[in-house]
PDB file of N, CA and C in Angstrom:
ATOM      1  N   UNK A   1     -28.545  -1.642  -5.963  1.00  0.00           N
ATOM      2  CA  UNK A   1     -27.391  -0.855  -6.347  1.00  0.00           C
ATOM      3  C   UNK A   1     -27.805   0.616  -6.396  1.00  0.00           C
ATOM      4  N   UNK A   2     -26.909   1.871  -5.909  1.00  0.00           N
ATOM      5  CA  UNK A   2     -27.045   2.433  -5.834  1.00  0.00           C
ATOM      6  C   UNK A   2     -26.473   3.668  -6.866  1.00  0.00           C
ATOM      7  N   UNK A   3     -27.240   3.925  -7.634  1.00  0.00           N
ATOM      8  CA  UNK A   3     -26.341   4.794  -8.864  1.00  0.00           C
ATOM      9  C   UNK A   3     -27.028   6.001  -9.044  1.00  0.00           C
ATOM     10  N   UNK A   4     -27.420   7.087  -7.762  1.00  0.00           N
ATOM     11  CA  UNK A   4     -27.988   8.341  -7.621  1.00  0.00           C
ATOM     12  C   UNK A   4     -26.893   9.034  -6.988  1.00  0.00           C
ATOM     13  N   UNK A   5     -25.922   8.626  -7.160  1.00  0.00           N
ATOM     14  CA  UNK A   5     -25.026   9.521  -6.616  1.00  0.00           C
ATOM     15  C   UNK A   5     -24.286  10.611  -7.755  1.00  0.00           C
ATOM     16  N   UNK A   6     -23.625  11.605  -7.369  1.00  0.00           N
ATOM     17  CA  UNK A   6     -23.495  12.251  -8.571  1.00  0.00           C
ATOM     18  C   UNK A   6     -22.330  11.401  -9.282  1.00  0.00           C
ATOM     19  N   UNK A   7     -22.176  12.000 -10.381  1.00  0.00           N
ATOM     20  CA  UNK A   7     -20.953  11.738 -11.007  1.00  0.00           C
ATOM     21  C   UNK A   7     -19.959  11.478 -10.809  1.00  0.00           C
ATOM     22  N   UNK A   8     -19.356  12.193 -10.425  1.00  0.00           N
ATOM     23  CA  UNK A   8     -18.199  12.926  -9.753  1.00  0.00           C
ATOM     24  C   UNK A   8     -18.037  12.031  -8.769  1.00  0.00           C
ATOM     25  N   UNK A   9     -18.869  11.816  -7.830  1.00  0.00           N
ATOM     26  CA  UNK A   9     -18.416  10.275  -6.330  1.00  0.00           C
ATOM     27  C   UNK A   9     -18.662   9.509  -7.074  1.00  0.00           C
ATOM     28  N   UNK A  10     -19.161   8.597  -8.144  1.00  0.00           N
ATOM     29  CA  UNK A  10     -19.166   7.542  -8.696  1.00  0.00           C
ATOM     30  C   UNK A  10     -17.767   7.361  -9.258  1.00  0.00           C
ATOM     31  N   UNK A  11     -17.570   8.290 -10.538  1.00  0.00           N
ATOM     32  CA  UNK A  11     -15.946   8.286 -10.627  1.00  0.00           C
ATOM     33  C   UNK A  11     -15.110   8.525  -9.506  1.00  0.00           C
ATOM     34  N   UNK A  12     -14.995   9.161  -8.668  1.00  0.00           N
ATOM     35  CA  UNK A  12     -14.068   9.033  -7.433  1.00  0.00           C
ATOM     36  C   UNK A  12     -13.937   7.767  -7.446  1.00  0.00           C
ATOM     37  N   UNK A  13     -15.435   7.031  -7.159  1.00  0.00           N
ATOM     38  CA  UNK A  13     -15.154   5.643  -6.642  1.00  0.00           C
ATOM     39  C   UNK A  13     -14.102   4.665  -6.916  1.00  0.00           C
ATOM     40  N   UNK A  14     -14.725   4.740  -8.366  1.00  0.00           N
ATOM     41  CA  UNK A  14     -14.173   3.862  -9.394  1.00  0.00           C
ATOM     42  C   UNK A  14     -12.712   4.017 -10.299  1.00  0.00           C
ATOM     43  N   UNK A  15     -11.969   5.209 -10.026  1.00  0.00           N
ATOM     44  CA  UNK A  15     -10.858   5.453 -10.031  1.00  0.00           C
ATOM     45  C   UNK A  15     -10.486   5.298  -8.654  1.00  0.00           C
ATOM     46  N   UNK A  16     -10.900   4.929  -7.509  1.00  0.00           N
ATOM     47  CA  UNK A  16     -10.217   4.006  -6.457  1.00  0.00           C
ATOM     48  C   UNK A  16      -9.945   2.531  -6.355  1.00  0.00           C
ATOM     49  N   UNK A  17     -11.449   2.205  -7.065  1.00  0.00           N
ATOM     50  CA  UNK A  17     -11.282   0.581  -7.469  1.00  0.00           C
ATOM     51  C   UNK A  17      -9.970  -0.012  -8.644  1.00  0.00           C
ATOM     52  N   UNK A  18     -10.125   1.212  -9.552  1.00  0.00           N
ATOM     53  CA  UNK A  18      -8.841   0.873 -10.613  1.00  0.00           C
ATOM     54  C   UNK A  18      -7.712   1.001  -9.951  1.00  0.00           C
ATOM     55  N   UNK A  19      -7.436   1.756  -9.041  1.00  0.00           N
ATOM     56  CA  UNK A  19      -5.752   1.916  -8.297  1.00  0.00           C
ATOM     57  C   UNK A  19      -5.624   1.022  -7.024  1.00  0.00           C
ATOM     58  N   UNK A  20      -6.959   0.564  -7.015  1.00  0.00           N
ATOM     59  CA  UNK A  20      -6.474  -0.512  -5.884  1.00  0.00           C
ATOM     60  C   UNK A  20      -6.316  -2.224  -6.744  1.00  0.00           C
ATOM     61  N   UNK A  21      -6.973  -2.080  -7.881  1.00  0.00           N
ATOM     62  CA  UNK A  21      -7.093  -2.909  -8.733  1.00  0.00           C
ATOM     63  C   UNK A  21      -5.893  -3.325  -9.824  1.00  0.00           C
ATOM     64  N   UNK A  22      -5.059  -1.979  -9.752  1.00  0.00           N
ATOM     65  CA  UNK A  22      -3.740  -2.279 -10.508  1.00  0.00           C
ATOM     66  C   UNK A  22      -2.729  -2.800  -9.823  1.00  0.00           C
ATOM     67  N   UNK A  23      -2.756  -2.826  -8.039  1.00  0.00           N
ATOM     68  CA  UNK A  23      -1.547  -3.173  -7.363  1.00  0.00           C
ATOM     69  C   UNK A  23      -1.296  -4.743  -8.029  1.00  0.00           C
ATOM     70  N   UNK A  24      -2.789  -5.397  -7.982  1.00  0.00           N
ATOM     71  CA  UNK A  24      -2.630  -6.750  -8.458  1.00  0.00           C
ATOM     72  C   UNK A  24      -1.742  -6.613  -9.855  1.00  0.00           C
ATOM     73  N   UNK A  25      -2.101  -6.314 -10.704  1.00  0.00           N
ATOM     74  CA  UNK A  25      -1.563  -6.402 -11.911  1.00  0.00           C
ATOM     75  C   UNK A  25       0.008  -5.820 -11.988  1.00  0.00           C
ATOM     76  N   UNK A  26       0.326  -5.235 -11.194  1.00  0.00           N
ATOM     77  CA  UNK A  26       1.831  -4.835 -10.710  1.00  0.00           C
ATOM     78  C   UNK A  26       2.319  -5.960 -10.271  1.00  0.00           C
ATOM     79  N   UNK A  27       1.644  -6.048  -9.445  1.00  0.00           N
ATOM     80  CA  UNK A  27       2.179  -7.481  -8.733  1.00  0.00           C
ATOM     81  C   UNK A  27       2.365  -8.758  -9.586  1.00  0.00           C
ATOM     82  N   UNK A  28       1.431  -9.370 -10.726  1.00  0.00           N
ATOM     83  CA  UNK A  28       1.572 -10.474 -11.201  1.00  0.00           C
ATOM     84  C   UNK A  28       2.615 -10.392 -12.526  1.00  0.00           C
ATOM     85  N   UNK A  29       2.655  -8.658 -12.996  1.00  0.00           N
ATOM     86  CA  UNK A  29       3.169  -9.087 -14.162  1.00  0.00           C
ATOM     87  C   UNK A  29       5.305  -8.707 -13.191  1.00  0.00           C
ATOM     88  N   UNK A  30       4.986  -8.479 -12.131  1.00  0.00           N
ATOM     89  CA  UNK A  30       6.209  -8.439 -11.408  1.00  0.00           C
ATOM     90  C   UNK A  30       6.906  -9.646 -11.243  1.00  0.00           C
ATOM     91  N   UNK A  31       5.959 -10.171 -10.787  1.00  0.00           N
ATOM     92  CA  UNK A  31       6.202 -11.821 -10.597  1.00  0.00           C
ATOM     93  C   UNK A  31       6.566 -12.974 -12.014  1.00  0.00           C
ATOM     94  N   UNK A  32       5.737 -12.487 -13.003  1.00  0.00           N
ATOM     95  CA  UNK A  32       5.971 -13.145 -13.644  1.00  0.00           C
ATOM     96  C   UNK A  32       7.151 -12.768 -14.170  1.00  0.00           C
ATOM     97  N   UNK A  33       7.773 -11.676 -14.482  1.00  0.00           N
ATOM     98  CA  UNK A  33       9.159 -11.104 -15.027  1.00  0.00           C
ATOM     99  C   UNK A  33      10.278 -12.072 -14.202  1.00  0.00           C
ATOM    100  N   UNK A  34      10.076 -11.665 -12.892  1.00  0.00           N
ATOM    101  CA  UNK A  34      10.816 -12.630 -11.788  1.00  0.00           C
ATOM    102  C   UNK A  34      11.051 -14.093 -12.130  1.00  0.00           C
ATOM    103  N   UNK A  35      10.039 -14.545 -12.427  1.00  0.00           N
ATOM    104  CA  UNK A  35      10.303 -16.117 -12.372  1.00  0.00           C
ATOM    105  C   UNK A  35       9.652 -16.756 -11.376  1.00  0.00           C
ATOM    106  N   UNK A  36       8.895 -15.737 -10.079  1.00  0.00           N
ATOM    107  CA  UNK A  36       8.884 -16.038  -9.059  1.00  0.00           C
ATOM    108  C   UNK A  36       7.720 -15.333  -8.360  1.00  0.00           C
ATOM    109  N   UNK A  37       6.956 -15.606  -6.858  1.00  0.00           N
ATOM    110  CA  UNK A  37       6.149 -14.704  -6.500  1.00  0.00           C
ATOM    111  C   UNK A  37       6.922 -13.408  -5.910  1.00  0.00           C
ATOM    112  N   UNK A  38       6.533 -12.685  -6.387  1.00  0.00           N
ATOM    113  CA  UNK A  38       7.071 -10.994  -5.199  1.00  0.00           C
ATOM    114  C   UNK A  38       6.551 -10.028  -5.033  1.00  0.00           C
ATOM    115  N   UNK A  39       6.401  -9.288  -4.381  1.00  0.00           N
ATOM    116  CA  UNK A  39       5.705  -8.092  -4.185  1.00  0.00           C
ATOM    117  C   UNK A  39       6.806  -7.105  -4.217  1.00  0.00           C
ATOM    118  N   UNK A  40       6.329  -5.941  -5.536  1.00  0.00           N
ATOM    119  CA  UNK A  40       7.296  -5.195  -5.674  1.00  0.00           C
ATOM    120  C   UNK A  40       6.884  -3.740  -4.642  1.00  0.00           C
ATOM    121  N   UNK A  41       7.445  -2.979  -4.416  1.00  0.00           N
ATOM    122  CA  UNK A  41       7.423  -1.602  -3.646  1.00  0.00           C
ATOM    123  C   UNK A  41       6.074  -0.486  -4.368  1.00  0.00           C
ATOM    124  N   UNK A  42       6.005  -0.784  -5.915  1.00  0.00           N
ATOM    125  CA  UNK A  42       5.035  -0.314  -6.110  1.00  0.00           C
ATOM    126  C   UNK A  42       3.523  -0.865  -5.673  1.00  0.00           C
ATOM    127  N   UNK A  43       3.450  -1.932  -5.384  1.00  0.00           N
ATOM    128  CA  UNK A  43       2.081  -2.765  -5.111  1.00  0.00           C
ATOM    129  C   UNK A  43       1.709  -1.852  -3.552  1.00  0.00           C
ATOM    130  N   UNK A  44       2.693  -1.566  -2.918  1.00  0.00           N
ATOM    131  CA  UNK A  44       2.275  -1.281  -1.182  1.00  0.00           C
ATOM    132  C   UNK A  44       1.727   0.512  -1.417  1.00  0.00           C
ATOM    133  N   UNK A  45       2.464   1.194  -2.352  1.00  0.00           N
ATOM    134  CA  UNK A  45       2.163   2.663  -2.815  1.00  0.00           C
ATOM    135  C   UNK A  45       0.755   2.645  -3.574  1.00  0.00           C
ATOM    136  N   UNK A  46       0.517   1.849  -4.499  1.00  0.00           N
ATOM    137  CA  UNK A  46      -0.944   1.667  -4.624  1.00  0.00           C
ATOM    138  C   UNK A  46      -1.942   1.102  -4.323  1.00  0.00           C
ATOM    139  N   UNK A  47      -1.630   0.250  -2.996  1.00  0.00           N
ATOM    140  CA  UNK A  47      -2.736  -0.307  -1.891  1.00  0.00           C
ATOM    141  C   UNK A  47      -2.459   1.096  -1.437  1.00  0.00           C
ATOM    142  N   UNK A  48      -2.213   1.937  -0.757  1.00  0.00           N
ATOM    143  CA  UNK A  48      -2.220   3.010   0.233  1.00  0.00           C
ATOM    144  C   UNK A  48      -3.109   3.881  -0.429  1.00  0.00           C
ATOM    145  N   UNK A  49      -2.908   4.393  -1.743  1.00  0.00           N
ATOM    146  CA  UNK A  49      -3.578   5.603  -2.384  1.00  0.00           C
ATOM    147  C   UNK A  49      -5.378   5.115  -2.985  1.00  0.00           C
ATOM    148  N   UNK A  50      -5.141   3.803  -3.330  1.00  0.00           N
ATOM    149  CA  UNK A  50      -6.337   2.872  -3.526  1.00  0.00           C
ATOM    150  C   UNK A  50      -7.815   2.384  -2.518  1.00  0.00           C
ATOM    151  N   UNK A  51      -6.807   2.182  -1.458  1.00  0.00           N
ATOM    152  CA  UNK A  51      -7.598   2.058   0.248  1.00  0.00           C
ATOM    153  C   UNK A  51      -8.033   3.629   0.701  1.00  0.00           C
ATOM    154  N   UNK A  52      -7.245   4.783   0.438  1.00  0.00           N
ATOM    155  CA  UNK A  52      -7.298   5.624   0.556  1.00  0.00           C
ATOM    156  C   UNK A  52      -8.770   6.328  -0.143  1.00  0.00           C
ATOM    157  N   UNK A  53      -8.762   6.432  -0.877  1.00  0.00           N
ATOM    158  CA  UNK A  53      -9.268   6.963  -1.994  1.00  0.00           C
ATOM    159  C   UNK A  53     -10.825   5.967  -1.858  1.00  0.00           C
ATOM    160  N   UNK A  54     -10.870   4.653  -1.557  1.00  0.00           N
ATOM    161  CA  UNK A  54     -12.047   3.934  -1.200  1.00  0.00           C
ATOM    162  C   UNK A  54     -12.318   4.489   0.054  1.00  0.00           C
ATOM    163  N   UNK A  55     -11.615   4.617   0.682  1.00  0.00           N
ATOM    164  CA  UNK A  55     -12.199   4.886   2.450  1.00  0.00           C
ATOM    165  C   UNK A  55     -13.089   6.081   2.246  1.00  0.00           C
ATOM    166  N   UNK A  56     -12.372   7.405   1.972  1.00  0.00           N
ATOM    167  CA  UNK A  56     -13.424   8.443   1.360  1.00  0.00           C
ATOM    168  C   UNK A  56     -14.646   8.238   0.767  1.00  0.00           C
ATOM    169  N   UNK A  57     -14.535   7.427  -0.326  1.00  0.00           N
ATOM    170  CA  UNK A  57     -16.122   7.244  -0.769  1.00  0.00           C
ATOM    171  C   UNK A  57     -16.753   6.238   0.104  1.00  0.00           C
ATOM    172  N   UNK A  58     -16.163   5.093   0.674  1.00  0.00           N
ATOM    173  CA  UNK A  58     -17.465   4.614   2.021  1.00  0.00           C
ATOM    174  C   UNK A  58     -17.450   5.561   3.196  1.00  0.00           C
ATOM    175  N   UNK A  59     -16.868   6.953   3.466  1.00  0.00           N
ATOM    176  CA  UNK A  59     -17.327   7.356   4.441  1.00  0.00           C
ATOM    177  C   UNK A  59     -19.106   8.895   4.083  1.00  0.00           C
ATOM    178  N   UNK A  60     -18.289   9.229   2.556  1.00  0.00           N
ATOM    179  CA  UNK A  60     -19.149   9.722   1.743  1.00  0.00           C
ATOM    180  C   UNK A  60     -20.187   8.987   2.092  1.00  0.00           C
ATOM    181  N   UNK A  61     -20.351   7.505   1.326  1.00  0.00           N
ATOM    182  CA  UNK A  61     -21.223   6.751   1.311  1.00  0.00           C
ATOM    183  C   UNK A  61     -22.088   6.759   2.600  1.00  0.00           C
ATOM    184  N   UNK A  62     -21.292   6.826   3.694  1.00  0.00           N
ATOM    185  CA  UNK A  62     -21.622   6.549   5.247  1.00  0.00           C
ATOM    186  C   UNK A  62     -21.892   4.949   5.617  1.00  0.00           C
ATOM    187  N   UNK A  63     -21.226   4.119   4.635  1.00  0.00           N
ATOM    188  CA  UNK A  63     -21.174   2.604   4.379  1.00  0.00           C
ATOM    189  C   UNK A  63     -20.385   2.188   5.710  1.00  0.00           C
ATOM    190  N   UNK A  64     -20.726   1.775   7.147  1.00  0.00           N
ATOM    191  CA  UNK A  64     -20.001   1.170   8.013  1.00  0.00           C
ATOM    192  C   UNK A  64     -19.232  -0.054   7.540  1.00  0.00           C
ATOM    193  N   UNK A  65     -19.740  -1.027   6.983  1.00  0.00           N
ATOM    194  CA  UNK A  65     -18.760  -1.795   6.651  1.00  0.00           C
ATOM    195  C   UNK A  65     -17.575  -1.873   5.707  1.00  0.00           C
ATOM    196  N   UNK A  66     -17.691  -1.000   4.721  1.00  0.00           N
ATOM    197  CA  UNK A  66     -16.539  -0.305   4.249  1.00  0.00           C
ATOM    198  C   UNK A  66     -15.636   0.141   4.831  1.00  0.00           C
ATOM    199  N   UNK A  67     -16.676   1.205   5.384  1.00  0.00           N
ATOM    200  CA  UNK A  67     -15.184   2.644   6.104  1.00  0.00           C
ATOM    201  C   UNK A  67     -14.640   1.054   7.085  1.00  0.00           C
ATOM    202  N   UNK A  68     -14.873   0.673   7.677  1.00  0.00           N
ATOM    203  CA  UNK A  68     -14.286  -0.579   8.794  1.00  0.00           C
ATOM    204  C   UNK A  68     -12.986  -1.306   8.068  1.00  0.00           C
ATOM    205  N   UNK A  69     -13.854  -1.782   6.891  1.00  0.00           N
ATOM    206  CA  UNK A  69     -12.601  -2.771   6.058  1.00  0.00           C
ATOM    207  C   UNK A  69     -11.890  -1.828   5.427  1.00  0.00           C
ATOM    208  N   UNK A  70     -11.904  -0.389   5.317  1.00  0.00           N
ATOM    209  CA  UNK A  70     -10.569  -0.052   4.668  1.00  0.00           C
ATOM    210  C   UNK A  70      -9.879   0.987   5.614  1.00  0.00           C
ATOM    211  N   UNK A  71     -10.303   1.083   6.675  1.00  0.00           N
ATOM    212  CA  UNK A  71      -9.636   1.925   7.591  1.00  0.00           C
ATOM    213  C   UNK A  71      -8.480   1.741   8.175  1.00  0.00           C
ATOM    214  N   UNK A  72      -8.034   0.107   8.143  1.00  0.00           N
ATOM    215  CA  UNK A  72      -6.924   0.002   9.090  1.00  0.00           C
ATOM    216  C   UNK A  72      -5.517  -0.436   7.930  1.00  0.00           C
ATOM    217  N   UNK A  73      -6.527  -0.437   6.780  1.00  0.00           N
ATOM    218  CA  UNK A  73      -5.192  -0.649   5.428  1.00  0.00           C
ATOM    219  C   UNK A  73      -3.704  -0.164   5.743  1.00  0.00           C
ATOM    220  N   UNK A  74      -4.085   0.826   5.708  1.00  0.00           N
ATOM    221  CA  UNK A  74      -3.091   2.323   5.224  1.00  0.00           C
ATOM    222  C   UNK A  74      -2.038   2.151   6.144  1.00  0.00           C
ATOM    223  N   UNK A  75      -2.307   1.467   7.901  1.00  0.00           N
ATOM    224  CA  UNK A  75      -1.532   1.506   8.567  1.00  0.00           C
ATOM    225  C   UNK A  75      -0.020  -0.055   8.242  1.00  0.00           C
ATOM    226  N   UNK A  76      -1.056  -0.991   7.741  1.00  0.00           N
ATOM    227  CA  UNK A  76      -0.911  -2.208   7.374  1.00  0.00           C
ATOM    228  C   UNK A  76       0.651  -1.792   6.069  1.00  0.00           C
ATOM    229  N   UNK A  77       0.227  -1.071   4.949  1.00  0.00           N
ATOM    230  CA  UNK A  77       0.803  -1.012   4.036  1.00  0.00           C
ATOM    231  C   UNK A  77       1.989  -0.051   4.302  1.00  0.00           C
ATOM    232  N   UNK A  78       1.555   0.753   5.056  1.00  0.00           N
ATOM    233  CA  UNK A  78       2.642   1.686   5.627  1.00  0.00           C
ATOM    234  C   UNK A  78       3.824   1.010   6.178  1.00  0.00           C
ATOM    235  N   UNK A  79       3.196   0.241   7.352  1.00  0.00           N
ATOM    236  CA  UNK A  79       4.140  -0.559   8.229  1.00  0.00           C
ATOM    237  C   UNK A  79       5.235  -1.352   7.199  1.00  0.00           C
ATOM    238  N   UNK A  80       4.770  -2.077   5.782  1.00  0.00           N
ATOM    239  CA  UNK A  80       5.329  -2.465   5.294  1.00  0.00           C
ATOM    240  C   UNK A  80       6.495  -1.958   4.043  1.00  0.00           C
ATOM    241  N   UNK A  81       5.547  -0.542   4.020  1.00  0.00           N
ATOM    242  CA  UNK A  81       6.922   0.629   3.171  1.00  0.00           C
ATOM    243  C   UNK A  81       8.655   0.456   4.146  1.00  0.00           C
ATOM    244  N   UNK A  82       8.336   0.474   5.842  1.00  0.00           N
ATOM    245  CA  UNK A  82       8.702   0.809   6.621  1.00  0.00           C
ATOM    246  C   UNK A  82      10.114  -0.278   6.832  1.00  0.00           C
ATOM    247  N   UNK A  83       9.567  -1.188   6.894  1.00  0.00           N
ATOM    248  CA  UNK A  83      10.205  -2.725   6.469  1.00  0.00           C
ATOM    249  C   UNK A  83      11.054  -3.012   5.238  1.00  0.00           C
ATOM    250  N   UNK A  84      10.469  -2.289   4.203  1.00  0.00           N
ATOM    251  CA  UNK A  84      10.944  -2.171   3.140  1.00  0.00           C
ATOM    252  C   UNK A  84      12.209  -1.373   3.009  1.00  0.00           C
ATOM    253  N   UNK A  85      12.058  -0.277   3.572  1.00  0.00           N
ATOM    254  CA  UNK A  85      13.332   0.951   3.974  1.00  0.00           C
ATOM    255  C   UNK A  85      14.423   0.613   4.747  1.00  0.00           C
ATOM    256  N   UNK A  86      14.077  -0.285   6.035  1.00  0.00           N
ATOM    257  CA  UNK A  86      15.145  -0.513   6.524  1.00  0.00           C
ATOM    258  C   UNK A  86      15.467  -1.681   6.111  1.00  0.00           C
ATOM    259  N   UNK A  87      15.126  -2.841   5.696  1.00  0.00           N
ATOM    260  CA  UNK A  87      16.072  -3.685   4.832  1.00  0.00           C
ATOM    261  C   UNK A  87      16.898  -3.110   3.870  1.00  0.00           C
ATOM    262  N   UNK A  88      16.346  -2.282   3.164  1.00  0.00           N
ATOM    263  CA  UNK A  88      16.971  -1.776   2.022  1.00  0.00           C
ATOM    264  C   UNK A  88      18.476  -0.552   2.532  1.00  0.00           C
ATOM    265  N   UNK A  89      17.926  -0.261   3.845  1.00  0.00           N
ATOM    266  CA  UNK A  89      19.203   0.620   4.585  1.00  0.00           C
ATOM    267  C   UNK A  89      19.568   0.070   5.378  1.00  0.00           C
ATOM    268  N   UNK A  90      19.491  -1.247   5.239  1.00  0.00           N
ATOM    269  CA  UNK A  90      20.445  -2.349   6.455  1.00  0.00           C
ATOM    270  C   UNK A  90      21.595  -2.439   6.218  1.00  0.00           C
ATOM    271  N   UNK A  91      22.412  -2.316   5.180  1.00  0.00           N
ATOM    272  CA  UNK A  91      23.657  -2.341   5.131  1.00  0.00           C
ATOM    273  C   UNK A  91      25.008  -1.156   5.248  1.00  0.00           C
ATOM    274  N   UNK A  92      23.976  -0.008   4.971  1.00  0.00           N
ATOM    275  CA  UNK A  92      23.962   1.288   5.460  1.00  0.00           C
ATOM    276  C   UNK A  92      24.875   1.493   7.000  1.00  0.00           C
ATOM    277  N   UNK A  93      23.300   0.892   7.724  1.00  0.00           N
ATOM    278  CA  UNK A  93      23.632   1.206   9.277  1.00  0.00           C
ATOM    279  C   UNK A  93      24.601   0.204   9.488  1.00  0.00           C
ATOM    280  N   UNK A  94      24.551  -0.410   9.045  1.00  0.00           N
ATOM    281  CA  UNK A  94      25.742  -1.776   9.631  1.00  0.00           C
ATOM    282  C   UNK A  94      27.138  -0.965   9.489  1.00  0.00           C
ATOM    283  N   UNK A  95      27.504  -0.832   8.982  1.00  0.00           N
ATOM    284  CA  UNK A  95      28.344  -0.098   7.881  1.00  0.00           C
ATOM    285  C   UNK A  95      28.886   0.932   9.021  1.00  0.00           C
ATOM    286  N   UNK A  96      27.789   1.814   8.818  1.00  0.00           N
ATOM    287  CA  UNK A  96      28.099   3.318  10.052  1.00  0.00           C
ATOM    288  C   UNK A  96      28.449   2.319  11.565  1.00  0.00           C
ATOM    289  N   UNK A  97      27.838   1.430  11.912  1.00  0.00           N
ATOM    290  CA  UNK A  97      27.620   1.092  13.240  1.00  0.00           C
ATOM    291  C   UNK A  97      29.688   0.526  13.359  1.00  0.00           C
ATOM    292  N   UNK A  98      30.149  -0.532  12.294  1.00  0.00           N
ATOM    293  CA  UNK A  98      31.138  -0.945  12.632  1.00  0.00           C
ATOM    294  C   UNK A  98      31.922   0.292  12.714  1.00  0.00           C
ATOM    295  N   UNK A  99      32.048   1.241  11.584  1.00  0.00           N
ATOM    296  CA  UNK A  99      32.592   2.087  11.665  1.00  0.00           C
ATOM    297  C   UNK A  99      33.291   2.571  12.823  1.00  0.00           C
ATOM    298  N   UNK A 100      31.947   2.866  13.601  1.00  0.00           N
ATOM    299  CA  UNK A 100      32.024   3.864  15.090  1.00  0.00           C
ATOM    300  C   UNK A 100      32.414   2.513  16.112  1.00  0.00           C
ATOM    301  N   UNK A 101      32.458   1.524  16.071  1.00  0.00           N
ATOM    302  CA  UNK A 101      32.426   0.923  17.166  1.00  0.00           C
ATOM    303  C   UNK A 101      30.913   0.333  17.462  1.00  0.00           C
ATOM    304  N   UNK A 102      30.053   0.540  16.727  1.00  0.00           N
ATOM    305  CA  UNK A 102      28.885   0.085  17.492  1.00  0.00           C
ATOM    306  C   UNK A 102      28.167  -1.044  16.773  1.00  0.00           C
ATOM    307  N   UNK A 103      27.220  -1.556  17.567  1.00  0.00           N
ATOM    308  CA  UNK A 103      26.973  -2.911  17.199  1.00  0.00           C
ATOM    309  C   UNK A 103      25.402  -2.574  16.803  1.00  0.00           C
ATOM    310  N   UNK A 104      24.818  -3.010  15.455  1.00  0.00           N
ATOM    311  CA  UNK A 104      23.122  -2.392  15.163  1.00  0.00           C
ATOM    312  C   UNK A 104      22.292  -3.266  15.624  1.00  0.00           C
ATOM    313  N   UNK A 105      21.860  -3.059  16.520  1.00  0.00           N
ATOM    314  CA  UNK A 105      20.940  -3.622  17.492  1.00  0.00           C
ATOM    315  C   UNK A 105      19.757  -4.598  16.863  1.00  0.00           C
ATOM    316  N   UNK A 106      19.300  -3.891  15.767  1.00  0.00           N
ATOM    317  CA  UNK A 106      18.096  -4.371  14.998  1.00  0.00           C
ATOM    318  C   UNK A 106      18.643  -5.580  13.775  1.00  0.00           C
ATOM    319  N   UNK A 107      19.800  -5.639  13.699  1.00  0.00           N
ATOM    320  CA  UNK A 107      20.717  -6.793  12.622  1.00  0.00           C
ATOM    321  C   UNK A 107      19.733  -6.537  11.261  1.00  0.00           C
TER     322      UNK A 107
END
């Protein structure tokens, strides 16, 4: 283990591990409120800033297998903000589309 690093990147670190570490706890006490499993919108905002915030310190680190496993996160969690938006503005476009005559391609 490596604990010659300064301060300052150790806490970086480890205030990345806690924000990637709370999505869970978002997530379960979400679920449990629910009744049910779910992933709420906050869990995908703190995988992003969490993965984020780790990727920096394994590139600090110069840790290849890190920077690897958290590099392609961000795109992962993004994609799913993304998903999130247009379900949530699906009824929106539907809406505008009959309006005008048009049919929303993406349903």
């Amino acid at each position: 283990m490596d604990w010659h690093d300064s301060t300052a990147w150790i806490a970086f670190g480890l205030i990345g591990n806690a924000l990637f570490f709370s999505r869970f706890m978002i997530q379960w006490l979400a679920s449990e409120k629910a009744g049910k499993s779910i992933v709420p919108t906050a869990f995908w905002y703190l995988s992003i800033g969490g993965s984020a915030i780790l990727l920096i310190y394994a590139v600090h680190k110069r840790d290849p297998v890190f920077i690897l496993a958290y590099l392609p996160n961000a795109f992962v969690y993004m994609r799913n903000l993304q998903l999130i938006k247009r379900h949530e503005d699906g009824p929106t476009r539907l809406a505008r589309g009959a309006e005008s005559g048009i049919a929303d391609a993406e349903g």
